[in-house]
N, C-alpha and C. Protein backbone atom coordinates (compact mmCIF):
# COMPACT_ATOMS: atom_id res chain seq x y z
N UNK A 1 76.93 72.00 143.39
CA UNK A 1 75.77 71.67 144.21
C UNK A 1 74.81 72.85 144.20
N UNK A 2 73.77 72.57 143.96
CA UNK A 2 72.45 73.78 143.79
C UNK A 2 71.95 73.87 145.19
N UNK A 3 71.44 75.30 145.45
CA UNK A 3 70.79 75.35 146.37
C UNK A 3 69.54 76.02 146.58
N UNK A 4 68.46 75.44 147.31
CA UNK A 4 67.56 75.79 147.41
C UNK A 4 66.80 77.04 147.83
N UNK A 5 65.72 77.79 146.89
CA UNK A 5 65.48 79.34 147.45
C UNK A 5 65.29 79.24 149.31
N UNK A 6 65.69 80.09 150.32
CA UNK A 6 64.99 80.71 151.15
C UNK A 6 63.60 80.44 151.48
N UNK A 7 63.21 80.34 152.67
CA UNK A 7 61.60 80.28 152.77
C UNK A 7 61.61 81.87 153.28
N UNK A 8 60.12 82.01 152.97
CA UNK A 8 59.73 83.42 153.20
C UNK A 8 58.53 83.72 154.17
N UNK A 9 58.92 84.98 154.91
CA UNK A 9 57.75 85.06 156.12
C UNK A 9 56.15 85.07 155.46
N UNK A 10 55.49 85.16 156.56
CA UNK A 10 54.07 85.83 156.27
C UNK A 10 53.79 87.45 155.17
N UNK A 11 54.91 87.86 155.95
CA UNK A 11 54.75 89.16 155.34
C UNK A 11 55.15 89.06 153.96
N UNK A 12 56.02 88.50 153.61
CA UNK A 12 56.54 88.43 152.45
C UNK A 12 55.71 87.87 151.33
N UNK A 13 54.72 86.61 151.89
CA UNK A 13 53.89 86.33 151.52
C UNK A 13 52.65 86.88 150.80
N UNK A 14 52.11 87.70 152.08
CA UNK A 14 50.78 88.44 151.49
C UNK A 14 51.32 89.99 150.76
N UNK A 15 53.14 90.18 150.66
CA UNK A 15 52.94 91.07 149.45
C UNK A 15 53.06 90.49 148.10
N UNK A 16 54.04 89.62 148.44
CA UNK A 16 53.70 89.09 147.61
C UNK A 16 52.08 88.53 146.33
N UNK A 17 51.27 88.08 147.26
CA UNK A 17 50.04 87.79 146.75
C UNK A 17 49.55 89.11 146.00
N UNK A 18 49.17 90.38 147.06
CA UNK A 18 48.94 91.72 146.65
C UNK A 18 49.57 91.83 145.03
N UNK A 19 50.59 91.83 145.16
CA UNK A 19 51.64 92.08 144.37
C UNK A 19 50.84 91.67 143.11
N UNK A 20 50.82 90.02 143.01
CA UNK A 20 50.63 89.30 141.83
C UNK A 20 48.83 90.29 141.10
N UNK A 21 48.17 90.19 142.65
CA UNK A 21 46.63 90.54 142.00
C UNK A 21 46.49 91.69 141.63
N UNK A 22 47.05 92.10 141.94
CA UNK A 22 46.86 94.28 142.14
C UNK A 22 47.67 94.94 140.93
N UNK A 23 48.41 94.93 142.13
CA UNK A 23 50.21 95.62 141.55
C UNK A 23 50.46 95.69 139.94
N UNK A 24 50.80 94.18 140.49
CA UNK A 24 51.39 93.36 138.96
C UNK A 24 50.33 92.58 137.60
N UNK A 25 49.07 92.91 137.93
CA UNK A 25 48.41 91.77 137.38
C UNK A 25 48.62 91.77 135.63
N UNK A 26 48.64 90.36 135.85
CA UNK A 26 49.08 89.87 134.53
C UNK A 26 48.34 89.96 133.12
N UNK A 27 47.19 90.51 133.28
CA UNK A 27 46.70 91.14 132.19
C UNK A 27 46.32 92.58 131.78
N UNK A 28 46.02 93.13 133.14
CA UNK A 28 46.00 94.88 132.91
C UNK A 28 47.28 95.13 133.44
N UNK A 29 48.31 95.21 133.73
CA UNK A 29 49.43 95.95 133.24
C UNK A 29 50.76 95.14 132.95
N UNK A 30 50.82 93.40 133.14
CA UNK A 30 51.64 93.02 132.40
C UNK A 30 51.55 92.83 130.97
N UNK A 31 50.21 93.00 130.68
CA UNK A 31 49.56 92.33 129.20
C UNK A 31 50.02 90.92 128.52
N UNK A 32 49.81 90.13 129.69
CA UNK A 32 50.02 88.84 129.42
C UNK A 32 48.76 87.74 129.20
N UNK A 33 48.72 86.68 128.18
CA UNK A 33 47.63 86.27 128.32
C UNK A 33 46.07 86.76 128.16
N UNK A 34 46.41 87.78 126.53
CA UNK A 34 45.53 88.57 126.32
C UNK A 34 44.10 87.79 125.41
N UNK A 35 44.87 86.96 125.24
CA UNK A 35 44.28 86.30 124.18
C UNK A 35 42.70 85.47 124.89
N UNK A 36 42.64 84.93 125.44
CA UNK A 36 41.63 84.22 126.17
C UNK A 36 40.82 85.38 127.11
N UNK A 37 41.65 86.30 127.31
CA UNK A 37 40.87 87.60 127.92
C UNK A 37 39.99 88.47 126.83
N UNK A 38 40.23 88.50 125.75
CA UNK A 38 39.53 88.62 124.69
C UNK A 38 38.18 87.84 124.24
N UNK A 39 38.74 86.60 123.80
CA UNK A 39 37.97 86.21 123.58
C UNK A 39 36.95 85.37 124.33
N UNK A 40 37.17 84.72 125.46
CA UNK A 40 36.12 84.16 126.66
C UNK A 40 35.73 85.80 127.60
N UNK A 41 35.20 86.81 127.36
CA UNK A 41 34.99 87.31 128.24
C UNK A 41 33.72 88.72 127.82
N UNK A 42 32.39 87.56 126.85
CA UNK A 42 31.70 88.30 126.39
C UNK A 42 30.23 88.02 127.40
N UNK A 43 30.62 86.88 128.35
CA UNK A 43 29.52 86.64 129.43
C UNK A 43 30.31 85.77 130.60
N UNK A 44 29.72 86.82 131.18
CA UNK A 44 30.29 86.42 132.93
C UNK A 44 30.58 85.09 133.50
N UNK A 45 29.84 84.30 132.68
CA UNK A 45 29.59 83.09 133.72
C UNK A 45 31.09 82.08 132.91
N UNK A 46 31.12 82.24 131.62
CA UNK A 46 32.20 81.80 130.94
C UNK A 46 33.34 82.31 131.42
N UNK A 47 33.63 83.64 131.74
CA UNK A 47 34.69 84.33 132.17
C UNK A 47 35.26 83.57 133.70
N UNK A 48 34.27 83.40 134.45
CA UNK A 48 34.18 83.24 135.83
C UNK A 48 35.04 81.44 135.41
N UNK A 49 34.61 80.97 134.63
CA UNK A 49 34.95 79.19 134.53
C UNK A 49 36.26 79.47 133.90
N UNK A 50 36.51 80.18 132.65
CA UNK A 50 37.99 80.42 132.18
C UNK A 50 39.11 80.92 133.26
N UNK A 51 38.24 81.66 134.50
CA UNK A 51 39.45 81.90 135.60
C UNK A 51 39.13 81.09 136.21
N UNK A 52 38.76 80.44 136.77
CA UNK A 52 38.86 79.11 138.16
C UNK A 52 40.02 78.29 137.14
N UNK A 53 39.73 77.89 135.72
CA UNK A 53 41.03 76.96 135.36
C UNK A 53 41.86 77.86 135.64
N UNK A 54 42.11 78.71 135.20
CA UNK A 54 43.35 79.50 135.06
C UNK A 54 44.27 79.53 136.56
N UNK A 55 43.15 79.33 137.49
CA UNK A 55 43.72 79.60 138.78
C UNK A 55 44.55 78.19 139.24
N UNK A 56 43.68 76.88 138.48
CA UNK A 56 44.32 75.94 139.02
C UNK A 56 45.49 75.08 138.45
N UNK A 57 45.72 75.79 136.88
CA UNK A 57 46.46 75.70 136.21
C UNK A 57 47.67 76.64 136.51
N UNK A 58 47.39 77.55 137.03
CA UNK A 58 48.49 78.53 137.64
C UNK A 58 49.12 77.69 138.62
N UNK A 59 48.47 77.60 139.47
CA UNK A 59 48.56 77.01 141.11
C UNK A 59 49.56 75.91 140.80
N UNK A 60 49.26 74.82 140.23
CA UNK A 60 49.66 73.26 140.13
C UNK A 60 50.90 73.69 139.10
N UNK A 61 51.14 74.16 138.11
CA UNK A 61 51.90 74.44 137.53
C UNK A 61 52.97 74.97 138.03
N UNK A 62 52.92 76.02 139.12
CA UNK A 62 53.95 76.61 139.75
C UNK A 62 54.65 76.01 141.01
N UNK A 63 53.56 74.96 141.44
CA UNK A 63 53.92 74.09 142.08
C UNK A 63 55.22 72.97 141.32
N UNK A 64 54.74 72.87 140.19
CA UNK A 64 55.57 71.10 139.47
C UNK A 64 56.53 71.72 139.19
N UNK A 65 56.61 73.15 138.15
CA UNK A 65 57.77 73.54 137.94
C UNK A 65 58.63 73.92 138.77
N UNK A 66 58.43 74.39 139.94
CA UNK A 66 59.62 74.71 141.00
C UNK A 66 60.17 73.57 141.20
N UNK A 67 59.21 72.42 141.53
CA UNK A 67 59.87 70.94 141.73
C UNK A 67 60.87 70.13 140.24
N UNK A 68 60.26 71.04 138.82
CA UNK A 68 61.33 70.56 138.02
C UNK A 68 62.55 70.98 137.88
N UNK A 69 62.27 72.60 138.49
CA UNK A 69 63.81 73.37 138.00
C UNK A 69 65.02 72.83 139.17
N UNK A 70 64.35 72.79 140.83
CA UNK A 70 65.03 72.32 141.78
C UNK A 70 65.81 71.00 141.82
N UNK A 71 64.86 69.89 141.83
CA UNK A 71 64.98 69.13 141.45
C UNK A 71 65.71 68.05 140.56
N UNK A 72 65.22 68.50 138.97
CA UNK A 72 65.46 67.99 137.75
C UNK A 72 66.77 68.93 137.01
N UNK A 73 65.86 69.53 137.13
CA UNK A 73 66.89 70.55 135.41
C UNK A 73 68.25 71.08 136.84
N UNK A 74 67.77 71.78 137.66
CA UNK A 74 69.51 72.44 138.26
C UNK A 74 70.57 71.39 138.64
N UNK A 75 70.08 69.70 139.00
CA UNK A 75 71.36 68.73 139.53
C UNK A 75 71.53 68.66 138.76
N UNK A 76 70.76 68.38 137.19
CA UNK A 76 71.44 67.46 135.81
C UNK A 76 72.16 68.62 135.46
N UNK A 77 71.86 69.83 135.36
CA UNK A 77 72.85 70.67 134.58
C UNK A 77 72.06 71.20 133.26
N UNK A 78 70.65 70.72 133.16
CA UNK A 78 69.93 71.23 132.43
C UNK A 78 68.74 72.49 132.47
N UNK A 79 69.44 73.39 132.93
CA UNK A 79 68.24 74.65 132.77
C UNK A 79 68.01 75.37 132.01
N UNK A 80 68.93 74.95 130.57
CA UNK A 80 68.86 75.60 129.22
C UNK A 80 67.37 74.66 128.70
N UNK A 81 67.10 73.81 129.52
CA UNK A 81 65.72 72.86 129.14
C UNK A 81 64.28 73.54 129.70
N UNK A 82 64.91 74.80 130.61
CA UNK A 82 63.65 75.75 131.33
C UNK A 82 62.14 75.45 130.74
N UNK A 83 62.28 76.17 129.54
CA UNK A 83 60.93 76.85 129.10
C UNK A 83 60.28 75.51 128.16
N UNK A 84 60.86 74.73 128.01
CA UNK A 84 60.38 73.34 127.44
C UNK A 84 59.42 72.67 128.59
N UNK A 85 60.36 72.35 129.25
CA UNK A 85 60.34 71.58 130.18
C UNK A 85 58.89 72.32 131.12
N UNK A 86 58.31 73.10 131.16
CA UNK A 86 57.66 74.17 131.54
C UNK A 86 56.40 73.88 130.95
N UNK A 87 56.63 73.99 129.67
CA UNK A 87 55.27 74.03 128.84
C UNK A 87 54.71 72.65 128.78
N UNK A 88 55.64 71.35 129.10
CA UNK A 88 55.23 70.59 128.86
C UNK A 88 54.28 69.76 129.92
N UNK A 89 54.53 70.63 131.51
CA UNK A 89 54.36 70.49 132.99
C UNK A 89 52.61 71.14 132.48
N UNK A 90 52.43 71.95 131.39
CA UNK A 90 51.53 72.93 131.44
C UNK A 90 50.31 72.68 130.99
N UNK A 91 51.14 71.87 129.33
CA UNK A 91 50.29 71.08 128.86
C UNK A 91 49.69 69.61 129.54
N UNK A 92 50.18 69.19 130.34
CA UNK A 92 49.85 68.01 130.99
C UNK A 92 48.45 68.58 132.00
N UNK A 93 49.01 69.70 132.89
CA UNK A 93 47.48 69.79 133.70
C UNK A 93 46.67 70.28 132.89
N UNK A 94 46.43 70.70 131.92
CA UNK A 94 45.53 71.78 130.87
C UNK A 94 44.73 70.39 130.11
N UNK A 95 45.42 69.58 130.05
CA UNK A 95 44.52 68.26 129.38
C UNK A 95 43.63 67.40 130.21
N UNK A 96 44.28 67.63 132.04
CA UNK A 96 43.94 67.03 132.80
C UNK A 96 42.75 67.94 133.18
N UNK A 97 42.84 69.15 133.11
CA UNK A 97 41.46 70.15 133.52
C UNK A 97 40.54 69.86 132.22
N UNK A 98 40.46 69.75 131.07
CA UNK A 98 40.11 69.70 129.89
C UNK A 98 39.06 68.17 129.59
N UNK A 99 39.89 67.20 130.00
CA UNK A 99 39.23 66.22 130.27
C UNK A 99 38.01 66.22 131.41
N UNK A 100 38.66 66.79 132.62
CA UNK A 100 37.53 67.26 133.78
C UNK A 100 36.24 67.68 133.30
N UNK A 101 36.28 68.51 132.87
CA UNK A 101 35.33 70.08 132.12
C UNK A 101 34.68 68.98 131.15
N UNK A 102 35.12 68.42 130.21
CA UNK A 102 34.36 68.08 129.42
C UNK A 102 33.14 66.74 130.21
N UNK A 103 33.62 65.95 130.78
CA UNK A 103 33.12 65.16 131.83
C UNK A 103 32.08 65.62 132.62
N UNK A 104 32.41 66.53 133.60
CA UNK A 104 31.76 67.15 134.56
C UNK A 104 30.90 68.62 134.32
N UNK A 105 31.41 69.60 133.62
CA UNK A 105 30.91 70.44 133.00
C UNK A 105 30.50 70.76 131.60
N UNK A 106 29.96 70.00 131.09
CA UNK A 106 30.20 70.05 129.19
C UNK A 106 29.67 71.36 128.91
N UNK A 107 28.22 72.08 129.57
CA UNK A 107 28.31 72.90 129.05
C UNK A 107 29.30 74.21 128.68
N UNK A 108 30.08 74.52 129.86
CA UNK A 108 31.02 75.20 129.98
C UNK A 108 32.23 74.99 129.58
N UNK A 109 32.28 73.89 128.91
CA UNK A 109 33.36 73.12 127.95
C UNK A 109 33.16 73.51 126.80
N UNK A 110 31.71 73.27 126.47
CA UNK A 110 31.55 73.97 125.22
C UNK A 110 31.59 75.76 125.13
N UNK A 111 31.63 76.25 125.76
CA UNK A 111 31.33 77.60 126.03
C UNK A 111 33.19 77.78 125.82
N UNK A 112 33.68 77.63 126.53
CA UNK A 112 35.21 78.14 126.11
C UNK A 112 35.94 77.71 125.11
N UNK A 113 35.58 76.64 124.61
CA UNK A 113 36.22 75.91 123.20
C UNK A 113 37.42 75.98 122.93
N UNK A 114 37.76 76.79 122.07
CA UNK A 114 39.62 76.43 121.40
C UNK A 114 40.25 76.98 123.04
N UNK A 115 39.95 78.19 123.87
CA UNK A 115 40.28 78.84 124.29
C UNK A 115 40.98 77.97 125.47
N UNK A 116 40.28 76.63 125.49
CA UNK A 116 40.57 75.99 126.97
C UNK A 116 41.68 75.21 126.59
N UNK A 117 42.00 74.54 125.35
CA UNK A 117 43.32 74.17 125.52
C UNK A 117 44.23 74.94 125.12
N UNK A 118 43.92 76.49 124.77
CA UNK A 118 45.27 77.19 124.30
C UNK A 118 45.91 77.77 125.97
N UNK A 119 45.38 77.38 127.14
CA UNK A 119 46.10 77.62 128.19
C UNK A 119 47.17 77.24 128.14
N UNK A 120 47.27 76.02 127.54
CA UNK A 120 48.81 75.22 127.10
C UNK A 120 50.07 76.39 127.15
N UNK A 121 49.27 77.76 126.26
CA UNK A 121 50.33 78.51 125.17
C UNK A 121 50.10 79.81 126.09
N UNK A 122 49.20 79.93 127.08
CA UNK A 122 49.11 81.25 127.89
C UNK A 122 50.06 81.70 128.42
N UNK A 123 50.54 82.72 127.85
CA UNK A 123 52.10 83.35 128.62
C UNK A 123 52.18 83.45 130.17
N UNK A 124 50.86 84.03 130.20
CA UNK A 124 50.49 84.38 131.59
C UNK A 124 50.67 83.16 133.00
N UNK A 125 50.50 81.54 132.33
CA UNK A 125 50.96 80.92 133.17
C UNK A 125 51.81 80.50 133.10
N UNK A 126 53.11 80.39 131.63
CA UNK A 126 54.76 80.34 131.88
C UNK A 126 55.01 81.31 132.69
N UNK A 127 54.65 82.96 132.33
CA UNK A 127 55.29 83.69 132.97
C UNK A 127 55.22 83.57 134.32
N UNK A 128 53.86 83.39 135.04
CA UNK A 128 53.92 82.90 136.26
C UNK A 128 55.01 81.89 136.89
N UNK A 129 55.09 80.71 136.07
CA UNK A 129 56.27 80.12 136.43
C UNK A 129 57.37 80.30 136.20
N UNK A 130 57.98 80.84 135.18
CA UNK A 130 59.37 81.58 134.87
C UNK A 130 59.51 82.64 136.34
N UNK A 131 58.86 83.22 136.55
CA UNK A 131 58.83 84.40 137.54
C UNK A 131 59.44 84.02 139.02
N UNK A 132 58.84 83.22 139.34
CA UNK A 132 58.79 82.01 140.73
C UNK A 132 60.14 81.54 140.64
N UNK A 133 61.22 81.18 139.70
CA UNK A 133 62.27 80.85 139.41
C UNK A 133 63.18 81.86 139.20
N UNK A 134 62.90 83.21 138.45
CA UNK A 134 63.50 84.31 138.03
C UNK A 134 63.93 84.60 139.74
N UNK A 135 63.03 85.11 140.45
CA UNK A 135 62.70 85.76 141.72
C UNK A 135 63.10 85.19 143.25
N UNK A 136 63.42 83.71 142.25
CA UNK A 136 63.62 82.91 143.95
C UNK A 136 63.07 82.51 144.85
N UNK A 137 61.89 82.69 144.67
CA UNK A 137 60.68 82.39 145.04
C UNK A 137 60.65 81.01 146.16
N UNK A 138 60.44 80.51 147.40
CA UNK A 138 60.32 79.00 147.81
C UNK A 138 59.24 78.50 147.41
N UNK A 139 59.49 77.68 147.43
CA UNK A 139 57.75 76.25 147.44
C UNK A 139 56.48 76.75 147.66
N UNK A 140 56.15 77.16 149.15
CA UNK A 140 54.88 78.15 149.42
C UNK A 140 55.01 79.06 148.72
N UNK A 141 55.84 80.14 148.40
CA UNK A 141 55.66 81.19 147.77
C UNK A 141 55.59 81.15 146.31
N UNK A 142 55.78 80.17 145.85
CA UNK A 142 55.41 79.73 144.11
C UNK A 142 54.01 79.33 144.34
N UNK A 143 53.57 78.93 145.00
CA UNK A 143 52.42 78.45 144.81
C UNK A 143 51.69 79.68 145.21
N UNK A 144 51.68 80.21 146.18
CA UNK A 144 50.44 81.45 146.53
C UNK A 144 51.23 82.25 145.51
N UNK A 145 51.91 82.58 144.70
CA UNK A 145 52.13 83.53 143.10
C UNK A 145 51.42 82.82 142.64
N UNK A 146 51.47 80.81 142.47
CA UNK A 146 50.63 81.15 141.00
C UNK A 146 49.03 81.18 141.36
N UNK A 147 48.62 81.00 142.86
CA UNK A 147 47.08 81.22 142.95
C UNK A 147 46.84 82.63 143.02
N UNK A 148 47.80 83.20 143.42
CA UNK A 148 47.67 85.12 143.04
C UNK A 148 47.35 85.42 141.90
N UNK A 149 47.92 84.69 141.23
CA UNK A 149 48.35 85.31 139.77
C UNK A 149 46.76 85.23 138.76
N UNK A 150 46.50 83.95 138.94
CA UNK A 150 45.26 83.68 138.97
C UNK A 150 44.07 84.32 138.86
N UNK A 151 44.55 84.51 140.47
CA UNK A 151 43.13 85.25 140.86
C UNK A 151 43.24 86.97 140.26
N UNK A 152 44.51 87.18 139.77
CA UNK A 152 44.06 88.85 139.24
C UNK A 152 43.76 88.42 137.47
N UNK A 153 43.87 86.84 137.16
CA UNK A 153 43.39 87.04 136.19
C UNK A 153 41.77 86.77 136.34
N UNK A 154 41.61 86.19 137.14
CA UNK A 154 40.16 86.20 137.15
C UNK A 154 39.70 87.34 137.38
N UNK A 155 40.19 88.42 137.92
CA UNK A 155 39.50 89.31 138.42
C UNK A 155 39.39 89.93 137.38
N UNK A 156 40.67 90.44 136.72
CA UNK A 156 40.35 90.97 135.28
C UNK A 156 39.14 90.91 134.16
N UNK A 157 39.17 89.35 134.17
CA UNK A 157 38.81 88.62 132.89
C UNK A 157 36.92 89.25 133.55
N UNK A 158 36.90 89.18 134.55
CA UNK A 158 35.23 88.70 135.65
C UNK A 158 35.30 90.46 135.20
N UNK A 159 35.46 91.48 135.68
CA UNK A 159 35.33 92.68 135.24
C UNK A 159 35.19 93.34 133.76
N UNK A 160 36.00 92.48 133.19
CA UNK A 160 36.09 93.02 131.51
C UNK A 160 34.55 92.63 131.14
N UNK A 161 34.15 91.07 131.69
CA UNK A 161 33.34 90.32 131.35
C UNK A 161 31.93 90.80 131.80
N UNK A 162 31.74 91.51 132.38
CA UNK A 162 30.50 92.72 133.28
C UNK A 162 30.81 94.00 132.28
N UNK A 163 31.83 94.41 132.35
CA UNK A 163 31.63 95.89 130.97
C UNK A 163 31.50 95.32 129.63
N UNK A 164 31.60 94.50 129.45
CA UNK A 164 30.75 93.60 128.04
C UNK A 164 29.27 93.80 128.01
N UNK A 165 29.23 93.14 128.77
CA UNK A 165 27.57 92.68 129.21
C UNK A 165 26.49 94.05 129.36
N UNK A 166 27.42 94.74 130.11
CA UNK A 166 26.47 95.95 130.40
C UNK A 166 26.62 97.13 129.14
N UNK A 167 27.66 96.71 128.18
CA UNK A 167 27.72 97.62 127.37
C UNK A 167 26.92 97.29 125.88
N UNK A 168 26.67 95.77 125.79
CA UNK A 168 26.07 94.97 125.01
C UNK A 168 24.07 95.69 125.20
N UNK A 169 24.08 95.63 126.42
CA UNK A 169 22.35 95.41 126.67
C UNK A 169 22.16 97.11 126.34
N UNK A 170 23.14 98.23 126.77
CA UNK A 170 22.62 99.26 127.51
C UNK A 170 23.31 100.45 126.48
N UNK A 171 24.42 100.45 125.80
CA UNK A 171 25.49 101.17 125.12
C UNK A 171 25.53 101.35 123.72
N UNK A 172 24.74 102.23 122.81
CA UNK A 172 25.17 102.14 121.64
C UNK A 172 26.56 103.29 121.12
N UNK A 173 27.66 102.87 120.50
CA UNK A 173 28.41 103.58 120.20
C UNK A 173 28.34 103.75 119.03
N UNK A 174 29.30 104.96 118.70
CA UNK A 174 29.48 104.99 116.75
C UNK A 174 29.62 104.13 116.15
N UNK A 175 29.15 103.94 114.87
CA UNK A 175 29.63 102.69 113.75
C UNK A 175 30.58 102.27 113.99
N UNK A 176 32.04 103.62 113.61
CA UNK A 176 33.19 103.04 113.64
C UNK A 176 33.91 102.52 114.55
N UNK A 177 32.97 102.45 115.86
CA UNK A 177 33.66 102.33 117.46
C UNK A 177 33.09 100.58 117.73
N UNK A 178 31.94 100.37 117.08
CA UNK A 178 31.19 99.11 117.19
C UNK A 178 32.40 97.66 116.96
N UNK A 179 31.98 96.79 117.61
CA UNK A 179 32.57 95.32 118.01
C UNK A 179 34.00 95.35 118.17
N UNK A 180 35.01 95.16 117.80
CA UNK A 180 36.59 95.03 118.87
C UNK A 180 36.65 96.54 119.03
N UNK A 181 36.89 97.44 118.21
CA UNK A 181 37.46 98.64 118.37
C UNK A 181 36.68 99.11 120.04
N UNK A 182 35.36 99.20 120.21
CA UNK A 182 35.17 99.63 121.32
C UNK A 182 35.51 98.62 122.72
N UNK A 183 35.91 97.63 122.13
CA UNK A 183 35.99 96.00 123.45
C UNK A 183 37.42 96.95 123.78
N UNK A 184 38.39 97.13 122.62
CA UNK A 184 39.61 97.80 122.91
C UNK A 184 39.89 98.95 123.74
N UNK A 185 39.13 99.59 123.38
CA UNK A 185 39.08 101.39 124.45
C UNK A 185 38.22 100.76 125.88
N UNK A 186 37.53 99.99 125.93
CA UNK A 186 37.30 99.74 127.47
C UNK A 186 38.29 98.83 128.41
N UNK A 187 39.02 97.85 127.56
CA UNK A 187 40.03 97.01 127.99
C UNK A 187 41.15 98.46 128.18
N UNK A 188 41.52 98.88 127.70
CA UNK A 188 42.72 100.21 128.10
C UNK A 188 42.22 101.01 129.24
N UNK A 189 40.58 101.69 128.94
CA UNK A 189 40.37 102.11 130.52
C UNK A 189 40.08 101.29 131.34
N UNK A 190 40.27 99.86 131.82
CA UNK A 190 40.05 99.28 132.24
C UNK A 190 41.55 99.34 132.91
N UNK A 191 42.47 99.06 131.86
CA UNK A 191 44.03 98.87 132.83
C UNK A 191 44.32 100.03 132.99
N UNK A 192 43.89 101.24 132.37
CA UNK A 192 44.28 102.33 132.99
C UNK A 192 43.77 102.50 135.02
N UNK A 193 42.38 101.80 135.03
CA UNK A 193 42.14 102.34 136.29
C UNK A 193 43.47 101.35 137.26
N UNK A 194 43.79 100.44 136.86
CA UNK A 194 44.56 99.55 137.67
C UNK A 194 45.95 100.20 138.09
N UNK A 195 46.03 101.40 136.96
CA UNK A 195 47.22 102.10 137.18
C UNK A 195 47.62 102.49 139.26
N UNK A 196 46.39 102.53 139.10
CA UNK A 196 46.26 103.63 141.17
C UNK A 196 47.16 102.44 141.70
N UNK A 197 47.03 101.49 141.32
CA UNK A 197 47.73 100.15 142.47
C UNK A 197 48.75 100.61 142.30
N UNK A 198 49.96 101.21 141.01
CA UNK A 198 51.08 101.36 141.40
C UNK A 198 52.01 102.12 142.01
N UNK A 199 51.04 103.17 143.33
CA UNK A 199 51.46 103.64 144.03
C UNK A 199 51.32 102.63 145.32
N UNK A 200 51.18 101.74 145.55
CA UNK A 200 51.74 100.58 146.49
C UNK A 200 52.79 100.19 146.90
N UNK A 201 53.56 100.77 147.45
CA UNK A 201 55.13 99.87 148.12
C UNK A 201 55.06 98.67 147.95
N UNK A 202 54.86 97.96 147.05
CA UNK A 202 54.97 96.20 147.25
C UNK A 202 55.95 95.94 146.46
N UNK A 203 57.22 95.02 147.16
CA UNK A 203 57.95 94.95 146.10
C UNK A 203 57.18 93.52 144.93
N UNK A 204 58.71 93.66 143.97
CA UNK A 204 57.80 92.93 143.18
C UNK A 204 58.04 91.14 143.03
C-alpha cells in the first residue's frame, strides 16, 4: 500500500518557492532548459511569452504528474514508467498551450517557433516534476514548485533578454567576442551574479 507525501506548512511553502526562484533556479545555476533560454531571448517581449508558457506548463504539469505517480504508476506497481509517463503529461499541455498561442496570439506564436513545442523536451519542466516526486513534495507544494520554478525561469530568460537588447543597440565588442561567444560570457556573468542567493538557508 503506497502512501501519500505529508502536507506542508506555510513556511515550508514560501521556502520552498524562494528556493525554486532564487536559490535553485533552473537555468542560472541548475543549467536546465538552456536551450529555449538561448534561443527565444534576443527581445523581451518574446522572452516574457516563452516564460508565462513555461510557467503554465510547469504549474499544470506538476500538478498531473503528482496525480500520475500517486495515483497511477505507485498502486499498479509501475514507477519504472516515471519519466515516460511524464513526458507524455508534458507533451499533452505543450500542444494544448500551442494550439492556444497560435489561435489567440499568432503573432507571438510566430515569434517563438520550433522553440514552443520543444517545451515537450525542456528538462527544466521534467526536472521540475521529477523533483516534486524525488523530494516528497504534497499536492500544494508541487504545484507552487512548478509555478516557482517557472517564475525563476522567467526571470532568467526576462533578464538575459534586457542584456541582449541593451547590448545589441549600445555594445560593440571584439570580432572574436561578436554573436554567441559574447551571448555566452554574459549568460555566465549573469549566473555568476545569482551565485549571492546561495548564501540563503533555504533548504532545498
Amino acid at each position: 500500500m503506497f502512501n501519500l507525501p505529508a502536507s506542508m506548512g506555510l513556511t515550508d511553502i514560501l521556502s520552498l518557492a524562494i528556493a525554486a526562484i532564487l536559490v535553485n533556479n533552473y537555468i542560472l545555476v541548475q543549467f536546465l532548459g538552456c536551450c529555449s533560454f538561448f534561443g527565444v531571448s534576443k527581445k523581451t517581449d518574446t522572452a516574457v511569452g516563452m516564460g508565462m508558457a513555461v510557467i503554465f506548463v510547469m504549474a499544470i504539469a506538476s500538478a498531473a504528474s503528482w496525480a500520475v505517480q500517486y495515483f497511477i504508476l505507485d498502486p499498479l506497481g509501475l514507477g519504472y514508467m516515471q519519466t515516460i509517463a511524464f513526458i507524455l503529461v508534458i507533451a499533452t499541455l505543450v500542444q494544448f498551450v500551442e494550439m492556444f498561442m497560435k489561435k489567440a496570439m499568432p503573432s507571438l506564436y510566430s515569434a517563438l517557433g520550433i522553440f514552443l513545442p520543444l517545451i515537450t523536451t525542456n528538462c527544466a519542466v521534467l526536472g521540475a516534476a521529477k523533483t516534486n516526486i524525488d523530494n516528497g513534495n504534497s499536492f500544494i507544494g508541487s504545484v507552487v514548485y512548478g509555478v516557482a520554478a517557472g517564475i525563476g525561469y522567467l526571470l532568467a530568460i526576462v533578464l538575459f533578454a534586457s542584456i541582449r537588447e541593451r547590448m545589441d543597440a549600445t555594445i560593440k565588442c571584439p570580432k572574436c567576442f561578436e554573436g554567441f561567444p559574447i551571448v555566452l560570457v554574459s549568460a555566465a556573468l549573469l549566473a555568476m551574479s545569482f551565485m549571492g542567493f546561495s548564501g540563503l538557508s533555504i533548504p532545498w
